[in-house]
N, C-alpha and C. Protein backbone atom coordinates (compact mmCIF):
# COMPACT_ATOMS: atom_id res chain seq x y z
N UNK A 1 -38.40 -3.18 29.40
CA UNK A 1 -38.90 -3.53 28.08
C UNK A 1 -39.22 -2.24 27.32
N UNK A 2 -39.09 -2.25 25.54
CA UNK A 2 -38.99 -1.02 25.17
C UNK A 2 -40.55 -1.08 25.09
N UNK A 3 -41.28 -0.13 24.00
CA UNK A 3 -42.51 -0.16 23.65
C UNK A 3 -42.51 -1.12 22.29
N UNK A 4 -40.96 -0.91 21.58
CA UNK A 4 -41.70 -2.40 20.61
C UNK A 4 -41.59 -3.84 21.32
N UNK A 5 -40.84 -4.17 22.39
CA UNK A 5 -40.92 -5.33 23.12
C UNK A 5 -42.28 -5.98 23.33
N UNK A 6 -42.90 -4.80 24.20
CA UNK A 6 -44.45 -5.05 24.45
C UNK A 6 -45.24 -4.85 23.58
N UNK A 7 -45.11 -4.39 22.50
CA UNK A 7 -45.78 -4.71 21.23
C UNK A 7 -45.66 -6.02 20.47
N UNK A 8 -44.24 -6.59 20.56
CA UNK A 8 -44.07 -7.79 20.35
C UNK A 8 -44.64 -8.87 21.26
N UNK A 9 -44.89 -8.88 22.32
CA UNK A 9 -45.46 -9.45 23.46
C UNK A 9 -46.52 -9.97 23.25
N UNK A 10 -47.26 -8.95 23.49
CA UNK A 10 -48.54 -8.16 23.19
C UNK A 10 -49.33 -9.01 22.14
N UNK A 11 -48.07 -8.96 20.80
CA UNK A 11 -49.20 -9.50 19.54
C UNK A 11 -48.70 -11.06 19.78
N UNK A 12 -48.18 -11.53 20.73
CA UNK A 12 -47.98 -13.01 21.00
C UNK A 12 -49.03 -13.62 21.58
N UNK A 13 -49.22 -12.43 22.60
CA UNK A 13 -50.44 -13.37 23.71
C UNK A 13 -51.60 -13.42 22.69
N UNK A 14 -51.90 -11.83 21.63
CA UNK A 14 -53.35 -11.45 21.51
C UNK A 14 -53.52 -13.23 20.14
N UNK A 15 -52.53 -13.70 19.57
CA UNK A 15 -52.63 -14.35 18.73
C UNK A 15 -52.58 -15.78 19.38
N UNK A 16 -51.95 -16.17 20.38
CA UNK A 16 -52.07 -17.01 21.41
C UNK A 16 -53.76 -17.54 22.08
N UNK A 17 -54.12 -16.35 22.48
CA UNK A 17 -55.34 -16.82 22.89
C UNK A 17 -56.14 -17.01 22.02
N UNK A 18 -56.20 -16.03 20.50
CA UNK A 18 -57.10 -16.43 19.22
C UNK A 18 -57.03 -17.68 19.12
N UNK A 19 -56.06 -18.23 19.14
CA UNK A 19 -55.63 -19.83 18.69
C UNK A 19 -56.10 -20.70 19.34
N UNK A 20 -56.23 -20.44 21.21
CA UNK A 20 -56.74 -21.54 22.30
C UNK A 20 -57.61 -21.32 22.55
N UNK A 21 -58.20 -19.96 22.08
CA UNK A 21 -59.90 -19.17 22.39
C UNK A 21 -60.14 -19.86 23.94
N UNK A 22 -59.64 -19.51 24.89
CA UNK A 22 -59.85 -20.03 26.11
C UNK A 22 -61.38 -18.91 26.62
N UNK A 23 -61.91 -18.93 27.14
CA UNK A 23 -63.10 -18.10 28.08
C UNK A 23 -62.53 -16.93 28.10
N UNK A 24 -61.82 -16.15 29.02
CA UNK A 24 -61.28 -15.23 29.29
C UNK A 24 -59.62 -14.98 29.23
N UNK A 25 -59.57 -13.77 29.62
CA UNK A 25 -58.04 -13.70 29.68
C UNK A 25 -57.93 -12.27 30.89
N UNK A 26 -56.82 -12.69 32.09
CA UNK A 26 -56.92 -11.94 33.52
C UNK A 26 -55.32 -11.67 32.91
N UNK A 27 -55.03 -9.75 33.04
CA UNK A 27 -53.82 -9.54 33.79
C UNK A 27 -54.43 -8.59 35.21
N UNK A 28 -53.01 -9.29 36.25
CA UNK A 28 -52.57 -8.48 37.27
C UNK A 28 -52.07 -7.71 36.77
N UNK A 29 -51.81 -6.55 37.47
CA UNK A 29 -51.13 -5.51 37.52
C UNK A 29 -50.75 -4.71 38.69
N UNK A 30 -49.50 -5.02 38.93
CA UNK A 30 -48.92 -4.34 40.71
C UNK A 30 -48.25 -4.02 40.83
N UNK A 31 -48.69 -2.51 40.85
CA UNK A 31 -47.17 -1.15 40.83
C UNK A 31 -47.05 -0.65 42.28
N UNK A 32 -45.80 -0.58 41.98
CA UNK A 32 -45.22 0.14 44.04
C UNK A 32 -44.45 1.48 43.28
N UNK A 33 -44.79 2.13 44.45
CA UNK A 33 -43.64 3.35 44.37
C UNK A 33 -44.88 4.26 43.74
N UNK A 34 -46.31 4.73 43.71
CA UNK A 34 -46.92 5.34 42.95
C UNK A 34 -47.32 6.55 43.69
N UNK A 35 -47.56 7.77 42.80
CA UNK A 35 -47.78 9.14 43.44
C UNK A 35 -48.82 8.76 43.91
N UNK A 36 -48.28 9.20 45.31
CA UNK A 36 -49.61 9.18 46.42
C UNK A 36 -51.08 10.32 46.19
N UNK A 37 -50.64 11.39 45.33
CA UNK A 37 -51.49 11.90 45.13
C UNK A 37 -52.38 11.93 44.30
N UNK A 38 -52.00 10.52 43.08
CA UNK A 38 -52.83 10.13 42.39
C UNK A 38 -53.72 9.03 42.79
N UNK A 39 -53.49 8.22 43.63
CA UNK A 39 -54.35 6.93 44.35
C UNK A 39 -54.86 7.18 45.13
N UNK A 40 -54.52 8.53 45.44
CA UNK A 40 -55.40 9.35 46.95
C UNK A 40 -56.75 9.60 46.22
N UNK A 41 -56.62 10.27 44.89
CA UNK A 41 -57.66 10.68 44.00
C UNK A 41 -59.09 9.94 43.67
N UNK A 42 -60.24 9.91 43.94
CA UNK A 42 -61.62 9.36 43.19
C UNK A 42 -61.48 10.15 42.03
N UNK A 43 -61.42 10.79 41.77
CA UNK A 43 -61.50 12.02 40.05
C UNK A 43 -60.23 11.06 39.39
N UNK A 44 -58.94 11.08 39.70
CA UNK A 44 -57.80 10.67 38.99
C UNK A 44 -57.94 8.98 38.71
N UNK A 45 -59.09 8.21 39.73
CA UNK A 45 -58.69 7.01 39.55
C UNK A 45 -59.95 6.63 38.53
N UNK A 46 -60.97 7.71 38.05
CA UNK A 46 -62.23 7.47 37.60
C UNK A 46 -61.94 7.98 36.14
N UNK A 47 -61.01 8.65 36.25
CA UNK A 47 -60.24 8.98 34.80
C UNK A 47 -59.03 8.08 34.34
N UNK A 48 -58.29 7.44 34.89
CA UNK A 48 -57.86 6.18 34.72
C UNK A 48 -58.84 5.56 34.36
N UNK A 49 -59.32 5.04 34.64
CA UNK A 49 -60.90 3.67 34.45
C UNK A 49 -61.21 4.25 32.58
N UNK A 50 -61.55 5.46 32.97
CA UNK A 50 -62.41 6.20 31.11
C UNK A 50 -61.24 5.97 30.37
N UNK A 51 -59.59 6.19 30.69
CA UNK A 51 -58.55 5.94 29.41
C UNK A 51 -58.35 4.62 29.41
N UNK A 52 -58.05 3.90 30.44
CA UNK A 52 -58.18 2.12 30.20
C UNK A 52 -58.90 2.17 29.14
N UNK A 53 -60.14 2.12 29.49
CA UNK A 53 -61.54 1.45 28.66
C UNK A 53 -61.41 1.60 27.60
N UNK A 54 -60.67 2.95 27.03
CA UNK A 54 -60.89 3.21 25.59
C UNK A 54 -59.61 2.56 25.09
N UNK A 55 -58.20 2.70 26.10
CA UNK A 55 -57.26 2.05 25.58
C UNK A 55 -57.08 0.75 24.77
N UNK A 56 -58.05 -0.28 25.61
CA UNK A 56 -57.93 -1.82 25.40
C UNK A 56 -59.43 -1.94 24.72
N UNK A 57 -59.98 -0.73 24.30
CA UNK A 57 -60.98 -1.05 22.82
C UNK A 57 -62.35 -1.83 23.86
N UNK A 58 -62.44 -1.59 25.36
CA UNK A 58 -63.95 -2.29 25.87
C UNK A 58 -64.79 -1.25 25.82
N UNK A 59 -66.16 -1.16 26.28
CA UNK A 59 -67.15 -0.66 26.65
C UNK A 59 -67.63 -0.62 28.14
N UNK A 60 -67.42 0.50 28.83
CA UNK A 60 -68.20 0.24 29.85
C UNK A 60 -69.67 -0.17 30.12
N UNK A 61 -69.94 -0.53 31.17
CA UNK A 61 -71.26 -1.07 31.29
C UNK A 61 -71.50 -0.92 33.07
N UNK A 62 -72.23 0.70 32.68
CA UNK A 62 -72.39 1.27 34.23
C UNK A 62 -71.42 2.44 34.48
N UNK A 63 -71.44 2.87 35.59
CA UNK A 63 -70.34 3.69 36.34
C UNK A 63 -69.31 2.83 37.05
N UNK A 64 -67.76 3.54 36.92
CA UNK A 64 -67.10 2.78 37.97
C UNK A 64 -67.52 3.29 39.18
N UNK A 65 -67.76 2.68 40.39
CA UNK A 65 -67.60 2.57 41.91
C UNK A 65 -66.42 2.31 42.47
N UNK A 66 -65.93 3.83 42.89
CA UNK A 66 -64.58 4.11 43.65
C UNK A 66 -65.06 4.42 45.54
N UNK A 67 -64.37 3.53 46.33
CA UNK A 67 -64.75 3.77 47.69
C UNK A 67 -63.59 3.36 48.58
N UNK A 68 -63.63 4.81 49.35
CA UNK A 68 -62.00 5.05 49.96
C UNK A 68 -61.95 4.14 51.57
N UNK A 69 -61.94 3.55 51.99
CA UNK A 69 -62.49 2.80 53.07
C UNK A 69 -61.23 1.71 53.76
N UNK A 70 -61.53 1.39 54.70
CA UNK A 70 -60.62 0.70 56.36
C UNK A 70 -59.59 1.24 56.77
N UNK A 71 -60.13 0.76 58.04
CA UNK A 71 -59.89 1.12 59.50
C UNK A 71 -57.93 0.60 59.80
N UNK A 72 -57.79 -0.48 59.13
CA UNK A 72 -56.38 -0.66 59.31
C UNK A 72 -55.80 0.32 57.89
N UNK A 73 -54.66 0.92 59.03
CA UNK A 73 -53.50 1.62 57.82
C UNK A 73 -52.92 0.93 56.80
N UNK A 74 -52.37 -0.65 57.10
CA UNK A 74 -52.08 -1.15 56.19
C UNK A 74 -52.46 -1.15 54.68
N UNK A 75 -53.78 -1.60 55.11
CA UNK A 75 -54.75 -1.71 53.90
C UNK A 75 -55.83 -0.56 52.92
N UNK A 76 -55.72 0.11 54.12
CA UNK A 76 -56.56 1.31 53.78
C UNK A 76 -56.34 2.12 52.57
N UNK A 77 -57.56 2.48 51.85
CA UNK A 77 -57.52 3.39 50.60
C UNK A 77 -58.36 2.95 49.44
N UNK A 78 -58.21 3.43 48.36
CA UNK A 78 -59.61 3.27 47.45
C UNK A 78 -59.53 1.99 47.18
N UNK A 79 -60.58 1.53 46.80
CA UNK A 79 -61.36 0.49 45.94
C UNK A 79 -62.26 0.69 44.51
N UNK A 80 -61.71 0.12 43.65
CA UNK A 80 -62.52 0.25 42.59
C UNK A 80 -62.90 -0.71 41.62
N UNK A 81 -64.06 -0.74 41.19
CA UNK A 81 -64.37 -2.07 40.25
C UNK A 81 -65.23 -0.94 39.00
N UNK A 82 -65.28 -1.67 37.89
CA UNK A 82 -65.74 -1.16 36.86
C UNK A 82 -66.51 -2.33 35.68
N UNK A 83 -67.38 -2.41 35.94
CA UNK A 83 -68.23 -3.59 34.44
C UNK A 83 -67.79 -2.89 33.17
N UNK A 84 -67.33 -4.12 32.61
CA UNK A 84 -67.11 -3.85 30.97
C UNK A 84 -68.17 -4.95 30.74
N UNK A 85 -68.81 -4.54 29.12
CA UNK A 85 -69.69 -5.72 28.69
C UNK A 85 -68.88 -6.80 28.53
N UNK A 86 -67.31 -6.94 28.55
CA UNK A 86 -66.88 -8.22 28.36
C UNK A 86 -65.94 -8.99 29.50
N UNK A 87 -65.98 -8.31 31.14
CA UNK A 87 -65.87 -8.65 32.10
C UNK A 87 -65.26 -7.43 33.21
N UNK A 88 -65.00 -7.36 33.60
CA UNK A 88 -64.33 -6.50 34.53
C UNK A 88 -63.28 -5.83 35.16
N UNK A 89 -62.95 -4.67 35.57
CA UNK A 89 -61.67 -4.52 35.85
C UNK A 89 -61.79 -3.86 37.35
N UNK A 90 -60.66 -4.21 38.09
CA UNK A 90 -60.87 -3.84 39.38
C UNK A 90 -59.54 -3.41 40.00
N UNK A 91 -59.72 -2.66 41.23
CA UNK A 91 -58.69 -2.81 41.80
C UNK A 91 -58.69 -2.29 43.29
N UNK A 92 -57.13 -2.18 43.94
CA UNK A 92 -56.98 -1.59 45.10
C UNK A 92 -55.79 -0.54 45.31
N UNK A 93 -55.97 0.08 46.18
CA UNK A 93 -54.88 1.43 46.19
C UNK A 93 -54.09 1.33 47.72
N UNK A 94 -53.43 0.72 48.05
CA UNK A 94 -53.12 0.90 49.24
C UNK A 94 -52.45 2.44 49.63
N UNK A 95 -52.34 3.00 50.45
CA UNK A 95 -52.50 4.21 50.92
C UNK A 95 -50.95 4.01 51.53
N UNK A 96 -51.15 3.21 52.27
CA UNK A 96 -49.40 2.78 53.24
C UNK A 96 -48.64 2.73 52.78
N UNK A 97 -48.62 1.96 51.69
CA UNK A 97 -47.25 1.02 50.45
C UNK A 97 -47.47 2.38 49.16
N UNK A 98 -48.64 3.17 48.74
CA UNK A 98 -48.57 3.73 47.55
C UNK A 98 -48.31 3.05 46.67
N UNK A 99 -48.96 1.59 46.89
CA UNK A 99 -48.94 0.50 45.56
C UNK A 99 -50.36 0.52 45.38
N UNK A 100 -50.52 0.07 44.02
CA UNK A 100 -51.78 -0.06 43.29
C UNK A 100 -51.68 -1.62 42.66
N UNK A 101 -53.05 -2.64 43.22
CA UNK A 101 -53.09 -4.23 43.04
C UNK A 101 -54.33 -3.72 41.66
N UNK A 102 -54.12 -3.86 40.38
CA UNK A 102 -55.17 -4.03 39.45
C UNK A 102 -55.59 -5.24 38.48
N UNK A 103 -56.44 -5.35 38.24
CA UNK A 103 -56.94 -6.83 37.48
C UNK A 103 -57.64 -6.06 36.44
N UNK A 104 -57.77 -6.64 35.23
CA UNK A 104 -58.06 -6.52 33.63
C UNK A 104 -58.67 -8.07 33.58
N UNK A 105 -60.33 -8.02 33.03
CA UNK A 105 -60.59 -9.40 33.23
C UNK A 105 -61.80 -9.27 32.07
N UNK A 106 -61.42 -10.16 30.66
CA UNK A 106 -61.94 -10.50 29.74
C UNK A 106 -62.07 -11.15 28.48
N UNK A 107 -63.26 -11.32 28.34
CA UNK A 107 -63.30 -12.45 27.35
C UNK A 107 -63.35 -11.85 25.88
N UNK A 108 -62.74 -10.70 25.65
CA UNK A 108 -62.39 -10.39 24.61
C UNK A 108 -60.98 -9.92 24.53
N UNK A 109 -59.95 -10.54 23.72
CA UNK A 109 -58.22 -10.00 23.96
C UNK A 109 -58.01 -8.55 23.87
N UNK A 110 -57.33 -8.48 24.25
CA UNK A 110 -56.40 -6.97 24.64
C UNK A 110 -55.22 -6.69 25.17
N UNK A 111 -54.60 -6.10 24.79
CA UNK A 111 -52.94 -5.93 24.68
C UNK A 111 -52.61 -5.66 26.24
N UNK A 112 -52.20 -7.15 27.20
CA UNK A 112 -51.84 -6.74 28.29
C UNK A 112 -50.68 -5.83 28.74
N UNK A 113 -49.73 -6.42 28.02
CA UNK A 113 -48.42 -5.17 28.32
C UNK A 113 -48.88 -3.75 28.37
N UNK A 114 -49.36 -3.44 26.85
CA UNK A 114 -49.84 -1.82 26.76
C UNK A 114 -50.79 -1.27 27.84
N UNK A 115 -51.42 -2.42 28.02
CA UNK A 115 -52.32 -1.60 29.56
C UNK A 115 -51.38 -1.76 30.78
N UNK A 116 -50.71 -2.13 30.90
CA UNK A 116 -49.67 -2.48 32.10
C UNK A 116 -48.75 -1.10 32.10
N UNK A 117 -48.50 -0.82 31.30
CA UNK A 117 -47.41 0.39 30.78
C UNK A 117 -48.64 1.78 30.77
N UNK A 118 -49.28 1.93 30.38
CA UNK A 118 -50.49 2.60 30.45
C UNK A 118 -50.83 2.94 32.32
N UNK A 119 -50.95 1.66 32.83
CA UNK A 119 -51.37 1.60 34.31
C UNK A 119 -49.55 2.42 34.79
N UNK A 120 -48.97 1.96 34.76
CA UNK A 120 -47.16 2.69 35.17
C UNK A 120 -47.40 3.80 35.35
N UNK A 121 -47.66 4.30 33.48
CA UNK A 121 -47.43 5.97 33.60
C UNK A 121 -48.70 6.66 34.21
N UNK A 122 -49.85 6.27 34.29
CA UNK A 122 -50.38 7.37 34.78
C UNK A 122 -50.36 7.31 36.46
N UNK A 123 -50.28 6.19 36.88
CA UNK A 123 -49.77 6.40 38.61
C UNK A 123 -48.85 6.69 38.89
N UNK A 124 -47.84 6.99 37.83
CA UNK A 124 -46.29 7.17 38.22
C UNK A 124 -45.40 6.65 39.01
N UNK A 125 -45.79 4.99 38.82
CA UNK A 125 -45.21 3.95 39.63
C UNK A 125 -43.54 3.93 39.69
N UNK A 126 -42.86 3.95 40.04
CA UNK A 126 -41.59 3.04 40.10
C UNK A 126 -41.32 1.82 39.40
N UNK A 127 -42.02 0.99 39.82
CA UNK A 127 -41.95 -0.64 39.60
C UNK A 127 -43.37 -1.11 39.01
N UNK A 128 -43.26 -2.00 37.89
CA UNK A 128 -44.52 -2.76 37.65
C UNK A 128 -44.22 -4.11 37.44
N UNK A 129 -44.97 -4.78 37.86
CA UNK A 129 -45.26 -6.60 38.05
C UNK A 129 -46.30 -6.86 37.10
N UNK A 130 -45.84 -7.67 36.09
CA UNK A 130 -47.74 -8.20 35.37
C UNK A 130 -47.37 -9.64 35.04
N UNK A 131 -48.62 -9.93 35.19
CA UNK A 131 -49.10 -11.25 35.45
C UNK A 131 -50.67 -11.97 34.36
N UNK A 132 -50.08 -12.30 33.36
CA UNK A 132 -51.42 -12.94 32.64
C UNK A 132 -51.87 -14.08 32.71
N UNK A 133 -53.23 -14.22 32.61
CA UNK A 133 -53.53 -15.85 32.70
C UNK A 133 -54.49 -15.66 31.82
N UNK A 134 -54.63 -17.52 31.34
CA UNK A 134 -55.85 -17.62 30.55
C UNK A 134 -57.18 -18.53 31.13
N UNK A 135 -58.20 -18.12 31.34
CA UNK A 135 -59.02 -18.57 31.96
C UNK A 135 -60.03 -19.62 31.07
N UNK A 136 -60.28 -20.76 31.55
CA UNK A 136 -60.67 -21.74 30.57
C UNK A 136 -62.07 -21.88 31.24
């Protein structure tokens, strides 16, 4: 997709949900193929979190909490969650796969594609998967 695609997208969903005003609105976001030396990072993934936030126009509320943790290889590698005053964003880094599982979760709209494409380039994924829902 180009960047006006997901701009076109983008102003579908953000006018979509104006219209059904549902509670919230969740994208996934799940990139494979990402520099290992950026998901390895607490500094790189805590600076991700500060350009999100400003990207999709939220406010944080708190510090993000990044914690590099388990014992199985599979799974192992950071964790991070972050309070926005209008819900939360979180995620996981697997270490094995060098995929990154992220969630965008709020009750104020915001341009999922552009944060999806946003999330791509700065992990330097390969591949991205996104997934929106509207939460009622």
């Amino acid at each position: 997709m180009t960047e006006i695609d997901y701009q076109l997208e983008d102003q579908k969903i953000v006018d979509r949900y104006h219209n059904e005003n549902p509670w919230g609105m969740s994208t996934c976001v799940d990139l494979k193929g990402c520099n290992p030396e950026t998901i390895r990072s607490e500094e790189k993934i805590k600076q991700f979190v500060d350009e999100l936030v400003m990207l999709i126009e939220m406010k944080k509320f708190g510090e993000c909490t990044c914690v590099d943790f388990g014992d199985n290889p599979r799974v192992s590698g950071f964790s991070m969650t972050q309070l926005i005053e209008t819900s939360l964003i979180s995620g996981h880094f697997a270490n094995n796969t060098n995929a990154a599982y992220l969630d965008i979760f709020s009750c104020k709209a915001y341009p999922p594609y552009k944060a999806a494409e946003f999330c791509k380039n700065f992990f330097g994924a390969q591949e991205v998967e996104v997934k929106v829902n509207f939460r009622n």
